[in-house]
C-alpha atoms as a PDB file:
ATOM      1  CA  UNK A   1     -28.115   5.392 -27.273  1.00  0.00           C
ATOM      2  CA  UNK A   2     -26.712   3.365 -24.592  1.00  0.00           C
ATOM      3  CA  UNK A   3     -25.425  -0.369 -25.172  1.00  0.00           C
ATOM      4  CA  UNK A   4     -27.725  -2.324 -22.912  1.00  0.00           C
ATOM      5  CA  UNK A   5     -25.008  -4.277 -21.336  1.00  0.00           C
ATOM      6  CA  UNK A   6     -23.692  -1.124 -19.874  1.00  0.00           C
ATOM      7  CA  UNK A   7     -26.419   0.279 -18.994  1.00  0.00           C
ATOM      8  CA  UNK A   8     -27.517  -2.761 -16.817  1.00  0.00           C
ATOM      9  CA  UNK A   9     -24.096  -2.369 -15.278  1.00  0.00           C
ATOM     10  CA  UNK A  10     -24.495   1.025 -14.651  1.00  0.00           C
ATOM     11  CA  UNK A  11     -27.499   0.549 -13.099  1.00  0.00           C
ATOM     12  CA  UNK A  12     -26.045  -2.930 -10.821  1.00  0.00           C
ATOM     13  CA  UNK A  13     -23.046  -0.861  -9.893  1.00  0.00           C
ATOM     14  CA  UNK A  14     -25.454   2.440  -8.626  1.00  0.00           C
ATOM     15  CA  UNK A  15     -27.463  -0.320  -6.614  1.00  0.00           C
ATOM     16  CA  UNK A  16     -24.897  -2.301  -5.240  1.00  0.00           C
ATOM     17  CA  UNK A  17     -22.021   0.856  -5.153  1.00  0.00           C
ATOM     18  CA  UNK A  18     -22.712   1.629  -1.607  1.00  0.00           C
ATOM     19  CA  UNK A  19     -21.413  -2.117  -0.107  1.00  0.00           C
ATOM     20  CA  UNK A  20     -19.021  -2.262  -3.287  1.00  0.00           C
ATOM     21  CA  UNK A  21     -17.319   0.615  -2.341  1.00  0.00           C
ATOM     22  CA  UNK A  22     -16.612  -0.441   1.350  1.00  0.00           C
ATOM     23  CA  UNK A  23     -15.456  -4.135   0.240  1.00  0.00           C
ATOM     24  CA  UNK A  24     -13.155  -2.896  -2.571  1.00  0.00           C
ATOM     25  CA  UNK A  25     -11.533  -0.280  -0.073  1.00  0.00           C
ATOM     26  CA  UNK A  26     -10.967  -2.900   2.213  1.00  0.00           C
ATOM     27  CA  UNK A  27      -9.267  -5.120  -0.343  1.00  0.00           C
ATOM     28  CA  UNK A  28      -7.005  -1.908  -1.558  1.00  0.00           C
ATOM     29  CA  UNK A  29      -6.262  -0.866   1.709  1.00  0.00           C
ATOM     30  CA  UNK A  30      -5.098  -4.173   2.609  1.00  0.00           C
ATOM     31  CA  UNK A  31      -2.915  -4.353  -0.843  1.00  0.00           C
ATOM     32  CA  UNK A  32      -1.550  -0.941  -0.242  1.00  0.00           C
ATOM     33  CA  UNK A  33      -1.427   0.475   3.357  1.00  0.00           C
ATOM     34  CA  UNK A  34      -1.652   3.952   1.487  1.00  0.00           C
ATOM     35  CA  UNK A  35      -5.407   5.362   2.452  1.00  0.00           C
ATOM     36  CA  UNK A  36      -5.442   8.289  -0.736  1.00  0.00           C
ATOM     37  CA  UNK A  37      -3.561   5.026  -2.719  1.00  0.00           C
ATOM     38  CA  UNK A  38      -6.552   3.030  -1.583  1.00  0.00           C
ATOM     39  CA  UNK A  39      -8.940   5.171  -2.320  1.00  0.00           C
ATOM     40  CA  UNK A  40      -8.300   6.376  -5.741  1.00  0.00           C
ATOM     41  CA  UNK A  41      -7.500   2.550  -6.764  1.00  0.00           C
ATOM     42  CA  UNK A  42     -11.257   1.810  -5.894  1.00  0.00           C
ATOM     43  CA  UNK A  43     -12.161   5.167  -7.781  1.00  0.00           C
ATOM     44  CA  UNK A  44     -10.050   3.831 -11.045  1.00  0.00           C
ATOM     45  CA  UNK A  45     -11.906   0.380 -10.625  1.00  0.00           C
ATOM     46  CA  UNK A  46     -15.236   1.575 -11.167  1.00  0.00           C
ATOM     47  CA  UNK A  47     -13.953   3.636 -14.145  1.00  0.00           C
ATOM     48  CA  UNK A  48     -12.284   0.677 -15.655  1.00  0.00           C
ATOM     49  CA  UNK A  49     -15.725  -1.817 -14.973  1.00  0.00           C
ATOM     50  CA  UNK A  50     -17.921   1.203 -16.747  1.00  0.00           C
ATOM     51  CA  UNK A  51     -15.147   1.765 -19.554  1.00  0.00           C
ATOM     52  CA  UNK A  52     -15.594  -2.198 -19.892  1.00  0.00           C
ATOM     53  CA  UNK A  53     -18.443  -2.997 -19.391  1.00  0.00           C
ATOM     54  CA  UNK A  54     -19.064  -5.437 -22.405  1.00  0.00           C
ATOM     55  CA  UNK A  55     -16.299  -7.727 -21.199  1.00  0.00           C
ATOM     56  CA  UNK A  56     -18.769  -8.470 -17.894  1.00  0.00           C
ATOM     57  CA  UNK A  57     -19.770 -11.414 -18.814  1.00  0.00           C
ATOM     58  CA  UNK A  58     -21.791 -12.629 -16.013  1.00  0.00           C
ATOM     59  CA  UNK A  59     -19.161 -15.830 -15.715  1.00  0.00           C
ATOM     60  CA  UNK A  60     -18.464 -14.482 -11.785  1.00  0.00           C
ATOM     61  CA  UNK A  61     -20.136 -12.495  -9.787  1.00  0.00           C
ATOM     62  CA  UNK A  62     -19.934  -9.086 -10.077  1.00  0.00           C
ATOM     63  CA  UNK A  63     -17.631  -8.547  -6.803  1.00  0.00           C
ATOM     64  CA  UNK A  64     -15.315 -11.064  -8.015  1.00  0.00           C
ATOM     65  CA  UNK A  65     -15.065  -9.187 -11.446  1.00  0.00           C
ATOM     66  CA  UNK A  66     -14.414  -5.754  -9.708  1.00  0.00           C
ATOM     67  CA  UNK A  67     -11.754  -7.140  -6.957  1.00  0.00           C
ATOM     68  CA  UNK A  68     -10.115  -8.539 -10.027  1.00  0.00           C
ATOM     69  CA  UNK A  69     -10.027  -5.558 -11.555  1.00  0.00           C
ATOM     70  CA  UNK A  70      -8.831  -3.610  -8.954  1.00  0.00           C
ATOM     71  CA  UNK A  71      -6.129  -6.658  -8.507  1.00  0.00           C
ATOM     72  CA  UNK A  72      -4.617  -6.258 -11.717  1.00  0.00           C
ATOM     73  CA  UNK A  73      -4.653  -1.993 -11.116  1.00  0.00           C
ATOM     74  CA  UNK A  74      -2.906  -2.280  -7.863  1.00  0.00           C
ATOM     75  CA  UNK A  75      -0.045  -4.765  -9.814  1.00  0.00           C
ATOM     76  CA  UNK A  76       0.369  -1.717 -12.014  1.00  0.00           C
ATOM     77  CA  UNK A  77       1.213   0.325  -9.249  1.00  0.00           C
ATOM     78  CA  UNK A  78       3.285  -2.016  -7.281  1.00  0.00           C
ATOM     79  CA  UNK A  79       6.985  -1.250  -6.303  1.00  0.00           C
ATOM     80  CA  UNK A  80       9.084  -3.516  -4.739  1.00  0.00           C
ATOM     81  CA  UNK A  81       9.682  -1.640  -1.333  1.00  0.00           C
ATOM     82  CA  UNK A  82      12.243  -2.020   1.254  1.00  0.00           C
ATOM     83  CA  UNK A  83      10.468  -2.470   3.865  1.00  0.00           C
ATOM     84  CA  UNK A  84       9.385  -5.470   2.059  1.00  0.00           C
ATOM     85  CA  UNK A  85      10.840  -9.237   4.280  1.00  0.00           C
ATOM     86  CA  UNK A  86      12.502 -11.745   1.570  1.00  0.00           C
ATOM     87  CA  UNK A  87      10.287 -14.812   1.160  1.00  0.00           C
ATOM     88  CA  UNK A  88      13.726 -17.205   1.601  1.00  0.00           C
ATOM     89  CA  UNK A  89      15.124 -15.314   4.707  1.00  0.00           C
ATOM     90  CA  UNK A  90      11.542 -16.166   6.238  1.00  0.00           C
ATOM     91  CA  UNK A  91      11.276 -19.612   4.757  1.00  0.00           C
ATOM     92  CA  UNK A  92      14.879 -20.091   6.443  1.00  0.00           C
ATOM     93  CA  UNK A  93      13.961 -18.807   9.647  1.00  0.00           C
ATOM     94  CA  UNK A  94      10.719 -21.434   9.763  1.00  0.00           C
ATOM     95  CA  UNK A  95      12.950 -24.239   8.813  1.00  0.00           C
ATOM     96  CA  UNK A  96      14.847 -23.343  11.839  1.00  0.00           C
ATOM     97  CA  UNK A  97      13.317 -25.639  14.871  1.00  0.00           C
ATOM     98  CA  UNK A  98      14.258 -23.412  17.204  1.00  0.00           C
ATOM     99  CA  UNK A  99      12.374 -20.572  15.621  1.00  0.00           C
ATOM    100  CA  UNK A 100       9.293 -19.270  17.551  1.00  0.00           C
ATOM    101  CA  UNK A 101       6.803 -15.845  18.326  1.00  0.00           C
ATOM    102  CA  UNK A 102       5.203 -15.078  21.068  1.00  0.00           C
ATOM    103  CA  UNK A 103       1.797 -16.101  21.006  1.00  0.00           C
ATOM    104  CA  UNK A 104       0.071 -13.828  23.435  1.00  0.00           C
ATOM    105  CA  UNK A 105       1.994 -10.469  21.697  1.00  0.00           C
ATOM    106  CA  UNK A 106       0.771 -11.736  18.307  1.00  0.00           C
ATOM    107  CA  UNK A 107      -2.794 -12.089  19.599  1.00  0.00           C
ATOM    108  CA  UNK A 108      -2.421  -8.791  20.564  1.00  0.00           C
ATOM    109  CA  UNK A 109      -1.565  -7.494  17.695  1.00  0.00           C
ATOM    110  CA  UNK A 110      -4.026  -8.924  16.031  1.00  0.00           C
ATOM    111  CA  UNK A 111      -6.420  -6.794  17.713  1.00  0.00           C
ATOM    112  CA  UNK A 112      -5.216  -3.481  16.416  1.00  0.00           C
ATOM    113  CA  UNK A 113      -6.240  -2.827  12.829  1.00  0.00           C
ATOM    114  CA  UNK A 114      -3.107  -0.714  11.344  1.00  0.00           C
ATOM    115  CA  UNK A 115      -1.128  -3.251  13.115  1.00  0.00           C
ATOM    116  CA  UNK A 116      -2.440  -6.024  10.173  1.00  0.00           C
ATOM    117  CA  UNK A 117      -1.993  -3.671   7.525  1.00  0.00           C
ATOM    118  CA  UNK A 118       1.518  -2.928   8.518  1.00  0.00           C
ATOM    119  CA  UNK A 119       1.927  -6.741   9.012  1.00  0.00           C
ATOM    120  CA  UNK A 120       0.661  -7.519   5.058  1.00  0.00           C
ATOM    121  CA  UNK A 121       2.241  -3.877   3.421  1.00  0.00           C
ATOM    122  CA  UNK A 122       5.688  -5.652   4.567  1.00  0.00           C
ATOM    123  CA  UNK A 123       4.946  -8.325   2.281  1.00  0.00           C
ATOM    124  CA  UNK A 124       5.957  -8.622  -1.354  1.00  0.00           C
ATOM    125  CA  UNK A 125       3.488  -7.923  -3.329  1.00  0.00           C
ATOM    126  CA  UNK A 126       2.527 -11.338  -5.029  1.00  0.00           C
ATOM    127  CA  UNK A 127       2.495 -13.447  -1.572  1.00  0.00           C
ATOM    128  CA  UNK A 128       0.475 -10.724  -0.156  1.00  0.00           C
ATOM    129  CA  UNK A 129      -2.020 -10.502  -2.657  1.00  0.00           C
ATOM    130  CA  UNK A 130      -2.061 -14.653  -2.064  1.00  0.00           C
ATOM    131  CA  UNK A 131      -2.799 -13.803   1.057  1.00  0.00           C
ATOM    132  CA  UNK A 132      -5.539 -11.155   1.228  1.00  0.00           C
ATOM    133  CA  UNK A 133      -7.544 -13.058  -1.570  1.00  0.00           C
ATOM    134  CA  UNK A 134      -7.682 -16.359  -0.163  1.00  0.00           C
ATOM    135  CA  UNK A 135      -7.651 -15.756   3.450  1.00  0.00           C
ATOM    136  CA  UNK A 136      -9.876 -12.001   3.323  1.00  0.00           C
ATOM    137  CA  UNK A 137     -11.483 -12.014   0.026  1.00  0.00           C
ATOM    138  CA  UNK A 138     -12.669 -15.953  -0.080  1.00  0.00           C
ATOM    139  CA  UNK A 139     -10.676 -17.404  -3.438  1.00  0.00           C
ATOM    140  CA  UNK A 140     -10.074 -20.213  -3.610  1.00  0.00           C
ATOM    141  CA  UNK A 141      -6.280 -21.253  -4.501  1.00  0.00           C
ATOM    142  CA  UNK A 142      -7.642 -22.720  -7.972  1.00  0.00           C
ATOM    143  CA  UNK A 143      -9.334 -19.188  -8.645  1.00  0.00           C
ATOM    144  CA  UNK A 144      -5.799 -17.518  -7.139  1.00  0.00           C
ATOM    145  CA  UNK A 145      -4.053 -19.260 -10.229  1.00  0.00           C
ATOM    146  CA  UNK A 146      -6.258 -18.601 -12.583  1.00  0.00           C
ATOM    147  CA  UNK A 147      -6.030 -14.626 -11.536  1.00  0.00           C
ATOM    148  CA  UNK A 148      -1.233 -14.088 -10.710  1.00  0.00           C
ATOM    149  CA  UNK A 149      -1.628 -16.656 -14.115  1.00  0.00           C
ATOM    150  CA  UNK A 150       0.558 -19.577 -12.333  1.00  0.00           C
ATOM    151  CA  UNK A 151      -0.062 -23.453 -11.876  1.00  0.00           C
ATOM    152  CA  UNK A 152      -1.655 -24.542  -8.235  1.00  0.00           C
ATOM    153  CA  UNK A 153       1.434 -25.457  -6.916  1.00  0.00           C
ATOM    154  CA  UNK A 154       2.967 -22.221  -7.500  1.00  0.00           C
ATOM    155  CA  UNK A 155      -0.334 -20.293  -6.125  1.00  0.00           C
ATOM    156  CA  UNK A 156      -0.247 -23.080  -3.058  1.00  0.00           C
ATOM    157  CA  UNK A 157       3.227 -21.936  -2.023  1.00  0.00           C
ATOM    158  CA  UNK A 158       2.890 -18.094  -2.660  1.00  0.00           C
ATOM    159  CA  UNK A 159       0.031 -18.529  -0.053  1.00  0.00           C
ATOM    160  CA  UNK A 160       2.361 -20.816   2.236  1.00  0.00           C
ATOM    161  CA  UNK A 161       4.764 -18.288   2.169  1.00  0.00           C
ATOM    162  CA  UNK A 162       2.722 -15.538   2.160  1.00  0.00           C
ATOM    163  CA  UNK A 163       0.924 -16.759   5.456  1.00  0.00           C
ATOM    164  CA  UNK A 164       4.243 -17.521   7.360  1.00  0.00           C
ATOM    165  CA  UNK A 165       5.684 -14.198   6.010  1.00  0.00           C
ATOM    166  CA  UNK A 166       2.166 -12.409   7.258  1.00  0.00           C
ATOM    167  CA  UNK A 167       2.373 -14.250  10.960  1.00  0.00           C
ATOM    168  CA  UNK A 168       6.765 -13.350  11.093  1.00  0.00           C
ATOM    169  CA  UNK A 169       5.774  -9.362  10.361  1.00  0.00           C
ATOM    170  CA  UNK A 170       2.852  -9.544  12.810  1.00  0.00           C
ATOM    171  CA  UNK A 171       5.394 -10.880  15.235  1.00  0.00           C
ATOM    172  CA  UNK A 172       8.276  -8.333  14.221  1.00  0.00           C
ATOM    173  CA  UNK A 173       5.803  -5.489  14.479  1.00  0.00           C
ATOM    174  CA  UNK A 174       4.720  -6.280  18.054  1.00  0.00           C
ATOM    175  CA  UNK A 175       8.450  -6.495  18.588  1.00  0.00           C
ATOM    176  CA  UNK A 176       8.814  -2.974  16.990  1.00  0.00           C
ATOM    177  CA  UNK A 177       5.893  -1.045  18.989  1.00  0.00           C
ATOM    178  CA  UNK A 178       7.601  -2.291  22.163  1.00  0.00           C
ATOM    179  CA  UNK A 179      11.031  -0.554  21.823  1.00  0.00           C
ATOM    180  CA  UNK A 180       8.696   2.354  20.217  1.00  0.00           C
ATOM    181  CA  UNK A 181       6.416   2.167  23.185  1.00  0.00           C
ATOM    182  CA  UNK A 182       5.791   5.842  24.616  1.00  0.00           C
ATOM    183  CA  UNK A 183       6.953   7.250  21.602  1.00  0.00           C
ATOM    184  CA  UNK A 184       3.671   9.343  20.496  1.00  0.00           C
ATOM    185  CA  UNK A 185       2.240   8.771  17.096  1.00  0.00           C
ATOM    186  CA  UNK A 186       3.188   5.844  15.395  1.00  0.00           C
ATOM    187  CA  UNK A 187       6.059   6.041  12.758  1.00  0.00           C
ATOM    188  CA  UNK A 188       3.726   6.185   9.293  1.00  0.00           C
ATOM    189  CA  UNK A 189       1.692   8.457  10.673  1.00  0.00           C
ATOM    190  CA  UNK A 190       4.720  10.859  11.242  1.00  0.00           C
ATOM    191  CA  UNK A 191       5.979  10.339   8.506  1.00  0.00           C
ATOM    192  CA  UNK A 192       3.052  11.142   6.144  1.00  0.00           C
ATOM    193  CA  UNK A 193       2.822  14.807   8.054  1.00  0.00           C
ATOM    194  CA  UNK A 194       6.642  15.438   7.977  1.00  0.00           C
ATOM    195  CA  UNK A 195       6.672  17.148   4.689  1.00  0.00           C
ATOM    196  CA  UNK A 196       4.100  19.733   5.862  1.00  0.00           C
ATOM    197  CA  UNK A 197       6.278  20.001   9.370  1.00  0.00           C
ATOM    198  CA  UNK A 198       8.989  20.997   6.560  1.00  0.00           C
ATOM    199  CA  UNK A 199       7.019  23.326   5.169  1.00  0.00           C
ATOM    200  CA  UNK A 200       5.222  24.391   8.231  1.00  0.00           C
ATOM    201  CA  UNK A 201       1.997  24.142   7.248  1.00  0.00           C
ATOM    202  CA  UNK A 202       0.596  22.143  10.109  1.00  0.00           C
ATOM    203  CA  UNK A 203      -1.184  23.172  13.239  1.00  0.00           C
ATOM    204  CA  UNK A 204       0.445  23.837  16.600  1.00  0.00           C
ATOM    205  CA  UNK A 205      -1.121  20.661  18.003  1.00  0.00           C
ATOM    206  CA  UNK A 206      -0.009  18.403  15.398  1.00  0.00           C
ATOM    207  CA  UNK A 207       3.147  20.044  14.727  1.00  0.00           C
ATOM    208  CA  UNK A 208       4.177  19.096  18.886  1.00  0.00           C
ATOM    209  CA  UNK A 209       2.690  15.903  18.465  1.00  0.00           C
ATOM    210  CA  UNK A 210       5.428  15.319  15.104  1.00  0.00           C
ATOM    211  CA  UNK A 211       8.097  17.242  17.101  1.00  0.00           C
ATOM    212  CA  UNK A 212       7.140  14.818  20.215  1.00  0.00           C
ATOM    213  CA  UNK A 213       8.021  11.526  17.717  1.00  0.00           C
ATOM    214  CA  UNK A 214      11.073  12.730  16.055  1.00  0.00           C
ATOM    215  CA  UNK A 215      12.126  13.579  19.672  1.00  0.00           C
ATOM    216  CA  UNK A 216      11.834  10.134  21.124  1.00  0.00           C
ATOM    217  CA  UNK A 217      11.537   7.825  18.068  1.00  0.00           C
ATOM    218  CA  UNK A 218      14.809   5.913  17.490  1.00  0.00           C
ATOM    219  CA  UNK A 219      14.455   5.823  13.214  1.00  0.00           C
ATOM    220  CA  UNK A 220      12.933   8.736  12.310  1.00  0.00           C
ATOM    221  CA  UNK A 221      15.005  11.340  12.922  1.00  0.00           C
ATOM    222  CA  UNK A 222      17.846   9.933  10.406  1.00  0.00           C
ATOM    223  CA  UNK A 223      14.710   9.959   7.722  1.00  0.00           C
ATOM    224  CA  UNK A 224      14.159  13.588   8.636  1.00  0.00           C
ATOM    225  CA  UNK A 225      17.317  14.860   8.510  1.00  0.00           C
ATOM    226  CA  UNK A 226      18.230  12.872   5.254  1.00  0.00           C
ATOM    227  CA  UNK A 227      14.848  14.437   3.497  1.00  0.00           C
ATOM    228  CA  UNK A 228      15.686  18.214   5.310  1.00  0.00           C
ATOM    229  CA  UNK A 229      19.652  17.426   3.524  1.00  0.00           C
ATOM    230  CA  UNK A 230      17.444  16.485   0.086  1.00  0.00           C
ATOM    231  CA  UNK A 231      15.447  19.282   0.146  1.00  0.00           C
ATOM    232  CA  UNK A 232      18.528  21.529   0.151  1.00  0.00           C
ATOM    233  CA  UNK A 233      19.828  19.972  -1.740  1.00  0.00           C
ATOM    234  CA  UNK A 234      17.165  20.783  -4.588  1.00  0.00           C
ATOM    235  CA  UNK A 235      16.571  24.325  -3.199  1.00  0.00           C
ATOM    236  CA  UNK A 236      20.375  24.648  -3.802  1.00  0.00           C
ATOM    237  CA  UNK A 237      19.481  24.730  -7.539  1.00  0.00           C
ATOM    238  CA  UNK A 238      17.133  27.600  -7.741  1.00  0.00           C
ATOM    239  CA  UNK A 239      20.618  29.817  -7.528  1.00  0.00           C
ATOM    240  CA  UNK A 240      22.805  28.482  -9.960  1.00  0.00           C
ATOM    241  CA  UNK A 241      23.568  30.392 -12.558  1.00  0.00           C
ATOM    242  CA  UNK A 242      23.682  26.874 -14.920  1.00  0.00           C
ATOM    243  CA  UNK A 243      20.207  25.534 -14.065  1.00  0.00           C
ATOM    244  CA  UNK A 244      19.182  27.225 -17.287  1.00  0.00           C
ATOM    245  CA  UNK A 245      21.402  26.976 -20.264  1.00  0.00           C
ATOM    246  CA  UNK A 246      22.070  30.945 -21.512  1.00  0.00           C
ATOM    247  CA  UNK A 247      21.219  29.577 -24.770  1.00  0.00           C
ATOM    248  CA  UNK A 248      17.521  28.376 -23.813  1.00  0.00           C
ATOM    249  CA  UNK A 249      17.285  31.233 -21.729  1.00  0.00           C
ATOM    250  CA  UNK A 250      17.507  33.533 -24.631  1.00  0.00           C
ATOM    251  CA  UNK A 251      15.493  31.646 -26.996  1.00  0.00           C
ATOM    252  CA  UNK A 252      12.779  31.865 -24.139  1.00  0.00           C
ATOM    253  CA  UNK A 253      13.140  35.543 -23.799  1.00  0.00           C
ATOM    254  CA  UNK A 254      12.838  35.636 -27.312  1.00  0.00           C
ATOM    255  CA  UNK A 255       9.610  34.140 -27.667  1.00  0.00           C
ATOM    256  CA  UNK A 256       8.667  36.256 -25.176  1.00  0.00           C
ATOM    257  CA  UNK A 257       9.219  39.252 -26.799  1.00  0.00           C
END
């Protein structure tokens, strides 16, 4: 027999799934800029609230409980990336007077959705996640300490420096699509289709469309070279005659017979 706590859960979560689902996706998305990352971090989530479900306490609300959860499995995830901006190098371009964006590109930015995600995936992980849960999610800085397990000031100035790291990228990546502008498909996109291109497994549309990019984009085609190199690299290996110790081999063949 079921525990009644997790059975009323089970039953919340079927009810309220639906809306749940679209608000966590949001929040992961927004964490991750990785759409299959996103998506199986929301899956995990509801795993990890029905695997726990007698530490729901009723203290919060239940979508506070499951972003929290879904918090602490994106944290296991995280990498530092570098693509990430350094929270000083920004802090010492603010403190600059003569440091300034353009308004009118970063309002246009603003208007494009992957534009934002690009903007907050550039972040480091702990002043973006200030970020998205005060300013998307509704914390409130108190609630932000509690959760990264820091005092107020040190939540205040995560989100202070998350917020003037968020509006810097926003700026840098309106900067970025205009030397990129006529260059088809935007850079992630390529790049999460150019191991298939490799491998050519993609359509004849997309593959022109990929071919189009790495023909007029000025930074991916050192990536794509680099990862063809890499993947000779490792295909390099399949004909060595030492890949497989003699001694293994024969213990293998061995077994076999």
């Amino acid at each position: 027999m079921q525990d009644p706590a997790r059975q009323a859960l089970i039953a919340t979560l079927a009810h309220d799934a639906p809306a749940l689902t679209e608000d966590l996706l949001r929040f992961a998305r927004s964490l991750t800029n990785d759409q299959a990352l996103a998506e199986d971090l929301v899956q995990d989530t509801f795993a990890r609230a029905l695997a726990a479900a007698e530490q729901f306490r009723g203290e919060s609300s239940l979508r506070t409980w499951m972003h929290r959860i879904l918090h602490h499995l994106a944290i296991d995830r995280a990498r530092r990336s570098a693509r990430e901006l350094v929270a000083d190098e920004v802090e010492q371009r603010w403190s600059d007077d003569a440091y300034s964006v353009d308004p009118a590109a970063l309002a246009t930015a603003a208007l494009e959705r992957h534009e934002i995600e690009d903007a907050l995936a550039r972040l480091p992980f702990h002043y973006r996640s200030a970020v998205v849960l005060h300013d998307m999610v509704g914390w409130t800085v108190a609630e932000i300490a509690a959760e990264l397990d820091v005092g107020l000031p040190a939540a205040k100035q995560r989100l202070r420096r998350g917020r003037m790291m968020f509006t810097t990228s926003l700026a840098d990546g309106a900067e970025r699509r205009r030397h990129l502008e006529g260059v088809p498909m935007r850079c992630w996109d390529a790049r999460q289709l150019v191991s298939d291109y490799l491998d050519d497994e993609l359509p004849a549309e997309q593959r022109h469309v990929v071919e189009s990019h790495l023909a007029t984009c000025p930074t991916c085609p050192p990536l794509y070279a680099s990862l063809v190199a890499a993947c000779d690299v490792l295909g390099g290996l399949r004909d060595r005659d030492d890949v497989v110790p003699p001694a293994v081999a024969a213990r293998i063949a061995e077994l076999l017979r």
